[in-house]
C-alpha atoms as a PDB file:
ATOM      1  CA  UNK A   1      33.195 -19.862   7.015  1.00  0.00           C
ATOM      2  CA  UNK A   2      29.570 -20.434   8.549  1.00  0.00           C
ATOM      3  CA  UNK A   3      29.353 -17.789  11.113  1.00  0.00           C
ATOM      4  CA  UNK A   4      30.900 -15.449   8.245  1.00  0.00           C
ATOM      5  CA  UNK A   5      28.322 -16.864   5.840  1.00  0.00           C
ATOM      6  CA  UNK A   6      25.018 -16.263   8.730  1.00  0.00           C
ATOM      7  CA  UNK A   7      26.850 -12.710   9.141  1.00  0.00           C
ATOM      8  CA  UNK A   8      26.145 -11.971   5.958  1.00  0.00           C
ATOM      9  CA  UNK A   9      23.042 -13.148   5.881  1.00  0.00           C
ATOM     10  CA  UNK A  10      21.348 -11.593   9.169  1.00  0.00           C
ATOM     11  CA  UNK A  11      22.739  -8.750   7.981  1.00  0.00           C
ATOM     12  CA  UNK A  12      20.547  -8.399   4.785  1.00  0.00           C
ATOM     13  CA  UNK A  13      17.784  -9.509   6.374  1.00  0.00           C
ATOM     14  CA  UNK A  14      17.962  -6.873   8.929  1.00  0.00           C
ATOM     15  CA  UNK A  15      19.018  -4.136   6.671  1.00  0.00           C
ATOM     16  CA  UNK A  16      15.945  -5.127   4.916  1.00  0.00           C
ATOM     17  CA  UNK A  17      13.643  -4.606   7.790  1.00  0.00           C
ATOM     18  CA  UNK A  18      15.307  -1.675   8.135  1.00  0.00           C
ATOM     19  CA  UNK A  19      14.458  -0.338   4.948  1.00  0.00           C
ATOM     20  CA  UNK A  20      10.888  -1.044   5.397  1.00  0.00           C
ATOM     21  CA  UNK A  21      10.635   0.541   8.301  1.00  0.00           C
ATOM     22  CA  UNK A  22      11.603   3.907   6.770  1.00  0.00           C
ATOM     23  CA  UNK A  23       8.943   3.623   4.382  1.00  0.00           C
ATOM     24  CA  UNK A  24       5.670   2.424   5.165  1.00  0.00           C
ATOM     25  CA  UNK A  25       4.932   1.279   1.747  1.00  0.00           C
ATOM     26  CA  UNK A  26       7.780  -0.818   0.739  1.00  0.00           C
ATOM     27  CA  UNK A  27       5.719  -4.343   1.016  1.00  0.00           C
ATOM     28  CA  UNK A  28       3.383  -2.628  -1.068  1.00  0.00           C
ATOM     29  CA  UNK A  29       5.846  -2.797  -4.529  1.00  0.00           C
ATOM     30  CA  UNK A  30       5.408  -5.154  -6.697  1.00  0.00           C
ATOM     31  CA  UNK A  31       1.814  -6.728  -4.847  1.00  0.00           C
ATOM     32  CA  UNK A  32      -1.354  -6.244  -4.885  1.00  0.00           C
ATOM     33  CA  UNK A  33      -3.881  -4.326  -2.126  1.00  0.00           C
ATOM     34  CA  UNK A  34      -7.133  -5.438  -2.552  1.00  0.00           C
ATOM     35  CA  UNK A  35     -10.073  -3.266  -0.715  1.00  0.00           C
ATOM     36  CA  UNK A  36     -13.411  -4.542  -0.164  1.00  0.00           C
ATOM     37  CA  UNK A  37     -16.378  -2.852   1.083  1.00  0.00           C
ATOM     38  CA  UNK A  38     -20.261  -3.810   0.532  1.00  0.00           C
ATOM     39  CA  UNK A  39     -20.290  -2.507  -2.962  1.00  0.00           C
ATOM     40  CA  UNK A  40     -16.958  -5.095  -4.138  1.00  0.00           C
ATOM     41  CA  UNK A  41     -13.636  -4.539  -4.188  1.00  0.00           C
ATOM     42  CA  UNK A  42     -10.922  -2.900  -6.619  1.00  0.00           C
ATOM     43  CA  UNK A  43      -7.269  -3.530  -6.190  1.00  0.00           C
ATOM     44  CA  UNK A  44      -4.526  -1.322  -6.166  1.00  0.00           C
ATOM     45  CA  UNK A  45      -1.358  -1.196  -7.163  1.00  0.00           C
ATOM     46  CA  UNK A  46       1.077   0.744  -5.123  1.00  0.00           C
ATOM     47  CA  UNK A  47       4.570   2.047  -7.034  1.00  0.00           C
ATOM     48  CA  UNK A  48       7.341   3.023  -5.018  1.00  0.00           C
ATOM     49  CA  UNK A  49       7.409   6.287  -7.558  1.00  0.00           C
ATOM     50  CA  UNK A  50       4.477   7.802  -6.015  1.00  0.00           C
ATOM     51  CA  UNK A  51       1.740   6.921  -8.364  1.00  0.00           C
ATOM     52  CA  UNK A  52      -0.873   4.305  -8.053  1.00  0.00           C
ATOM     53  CA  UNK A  53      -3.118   2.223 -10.331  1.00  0.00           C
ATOM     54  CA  UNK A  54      -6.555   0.647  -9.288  1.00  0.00           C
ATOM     55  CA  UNK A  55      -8.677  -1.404 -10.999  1.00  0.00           C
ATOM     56  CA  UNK A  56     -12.465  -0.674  -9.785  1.00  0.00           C
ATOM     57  CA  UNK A  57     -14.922  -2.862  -9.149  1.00  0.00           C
ATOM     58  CA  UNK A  58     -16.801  -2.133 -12.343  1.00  0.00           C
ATOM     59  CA  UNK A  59     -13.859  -2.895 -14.288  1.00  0.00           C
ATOM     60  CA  UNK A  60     -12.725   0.604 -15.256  1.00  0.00           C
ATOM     61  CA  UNK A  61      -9.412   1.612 -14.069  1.00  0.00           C
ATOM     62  CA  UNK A  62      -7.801   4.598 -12.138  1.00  0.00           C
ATOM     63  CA  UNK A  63      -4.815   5.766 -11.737  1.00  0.00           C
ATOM     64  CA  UNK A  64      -3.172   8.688  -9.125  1.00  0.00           C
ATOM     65  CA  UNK A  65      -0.241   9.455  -6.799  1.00  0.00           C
ATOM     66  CA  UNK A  66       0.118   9.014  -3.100  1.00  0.00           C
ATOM     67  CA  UNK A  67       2.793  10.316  -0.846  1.00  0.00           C
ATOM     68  CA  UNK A  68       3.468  10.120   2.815  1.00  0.00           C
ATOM     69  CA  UNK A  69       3.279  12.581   5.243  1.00  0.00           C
ATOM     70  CA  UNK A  70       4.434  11.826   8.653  1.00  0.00           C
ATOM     71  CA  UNK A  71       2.355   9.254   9.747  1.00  0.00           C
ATOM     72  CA  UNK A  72      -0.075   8.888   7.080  1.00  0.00           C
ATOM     73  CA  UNK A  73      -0.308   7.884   3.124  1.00  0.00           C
ATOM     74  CA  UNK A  74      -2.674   9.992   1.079  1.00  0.00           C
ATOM     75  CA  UNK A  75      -4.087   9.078  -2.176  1.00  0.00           C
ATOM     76  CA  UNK A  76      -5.352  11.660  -4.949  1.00  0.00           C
ATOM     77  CA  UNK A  77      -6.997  10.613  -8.087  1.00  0.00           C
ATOM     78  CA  UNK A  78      -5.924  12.083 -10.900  1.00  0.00           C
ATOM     79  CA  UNK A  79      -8.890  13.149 -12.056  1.00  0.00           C
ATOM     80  CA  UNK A  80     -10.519  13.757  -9.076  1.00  0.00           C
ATOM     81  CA  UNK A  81     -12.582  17.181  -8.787  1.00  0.00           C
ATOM     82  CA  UNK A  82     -10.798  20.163  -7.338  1.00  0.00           C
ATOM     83  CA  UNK A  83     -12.413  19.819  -4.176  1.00  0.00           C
ATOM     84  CA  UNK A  84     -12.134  16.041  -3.724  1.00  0.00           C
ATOM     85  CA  UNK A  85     -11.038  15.008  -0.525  1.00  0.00           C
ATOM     86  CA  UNK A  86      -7.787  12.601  -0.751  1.00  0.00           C
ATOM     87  CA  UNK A  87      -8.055   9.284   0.395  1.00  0.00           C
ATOM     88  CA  UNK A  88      -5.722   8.922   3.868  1.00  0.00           C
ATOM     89  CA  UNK A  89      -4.522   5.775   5.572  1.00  0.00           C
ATOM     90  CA  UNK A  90      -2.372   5.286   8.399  1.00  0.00           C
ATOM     91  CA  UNK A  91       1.605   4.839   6.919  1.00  0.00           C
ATOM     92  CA  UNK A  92       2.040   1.559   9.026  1.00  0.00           C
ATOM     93  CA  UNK A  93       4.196  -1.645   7.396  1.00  0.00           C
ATOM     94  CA  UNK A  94       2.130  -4.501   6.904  1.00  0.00           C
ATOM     95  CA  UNK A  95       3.185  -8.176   5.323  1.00  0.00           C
ATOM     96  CA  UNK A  96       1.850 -10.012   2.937  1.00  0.00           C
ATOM     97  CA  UNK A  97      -1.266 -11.592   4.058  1.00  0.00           C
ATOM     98  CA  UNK A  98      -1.894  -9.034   6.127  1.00  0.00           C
ATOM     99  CA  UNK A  99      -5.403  -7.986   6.355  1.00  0.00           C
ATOM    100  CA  UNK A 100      -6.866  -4.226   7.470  1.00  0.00           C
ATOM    101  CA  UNK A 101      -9.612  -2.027   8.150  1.00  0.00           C
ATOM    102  CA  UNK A 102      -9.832   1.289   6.342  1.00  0.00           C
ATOM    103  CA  UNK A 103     -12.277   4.258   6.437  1.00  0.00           C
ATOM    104  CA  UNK A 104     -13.016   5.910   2.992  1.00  0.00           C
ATOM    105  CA  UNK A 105     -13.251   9.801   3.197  1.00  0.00           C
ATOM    106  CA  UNK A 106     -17.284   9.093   2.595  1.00  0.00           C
ATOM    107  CA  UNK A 107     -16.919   6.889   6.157  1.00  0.00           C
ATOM    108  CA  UNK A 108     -17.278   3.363   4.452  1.00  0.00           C
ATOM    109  CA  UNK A 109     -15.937   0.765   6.454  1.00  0.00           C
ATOM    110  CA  UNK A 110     -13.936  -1.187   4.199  1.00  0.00           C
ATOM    111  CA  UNK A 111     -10.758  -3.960   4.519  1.00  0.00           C
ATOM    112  CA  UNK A 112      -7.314  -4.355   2.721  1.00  0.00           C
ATOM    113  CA  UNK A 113      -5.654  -7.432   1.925  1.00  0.00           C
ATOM    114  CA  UNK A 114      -2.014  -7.367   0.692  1.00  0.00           C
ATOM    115  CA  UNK A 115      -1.011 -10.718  -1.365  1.00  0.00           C
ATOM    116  CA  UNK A 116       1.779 -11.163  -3.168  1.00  0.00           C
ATOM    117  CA  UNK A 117       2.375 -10.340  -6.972  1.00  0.00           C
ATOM    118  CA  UNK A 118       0.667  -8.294  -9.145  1.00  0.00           C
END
């Protein structure tokens, strides 16, 4: 009954993995991002529909929708101006704690954090 019950277990836990693995954003559900750069930080909120919600650093919120394209997640604002560039990070897993550095379409440096919760 032991080794059936640690089948059962290592078996979720690698299906799980392998669910992740397929998409790059799973860890992101239901936590927090939270970018930084020399101006503050906003964090983000990343739903496994395709849509996204930020909260700035001055407070005001945004909302878009990101999707994944091969190898990379891109971000559009929705009410970003028609010729807005979207915002594109690498589509790599990452855990919570996990800390990042990004490169805003203007070319500020800036870092991700993923914690848990929202």
């Amino acid at each position: 009954m032991r080794i059936f019950f640690s089948a059962i277990v290592a078996f979720f836990a690698l299906t799980g993995v392998a669910l992740a693995a397929d998409d790059a954003f799973a860890n992101y559900y239901g936590n927090t991002v939270t970018v930084t750069n020399d101006k503050g930080s906003r964090t983000v909120l990343i739903n496994k529909d395709g849509t996204y919600t930020q909260k700035l650093a001055d407070g005001t919120t945004a909302t878009g929708k990101w999707k994944i394209d091969g190898d990379t997640g891109c971000f559009t604002g929705d009410n970003a101006a028609p010729d807005a560039k979207p915002y594109c990070v690498p589509a790599t897993v990452h855990a919570l704690g996990d800390s990042w550095d990004l490169t805003a379409p203007d070319g500020t440096a800036e870092k991700a954090t993923l914690t848990a919760g929202r």
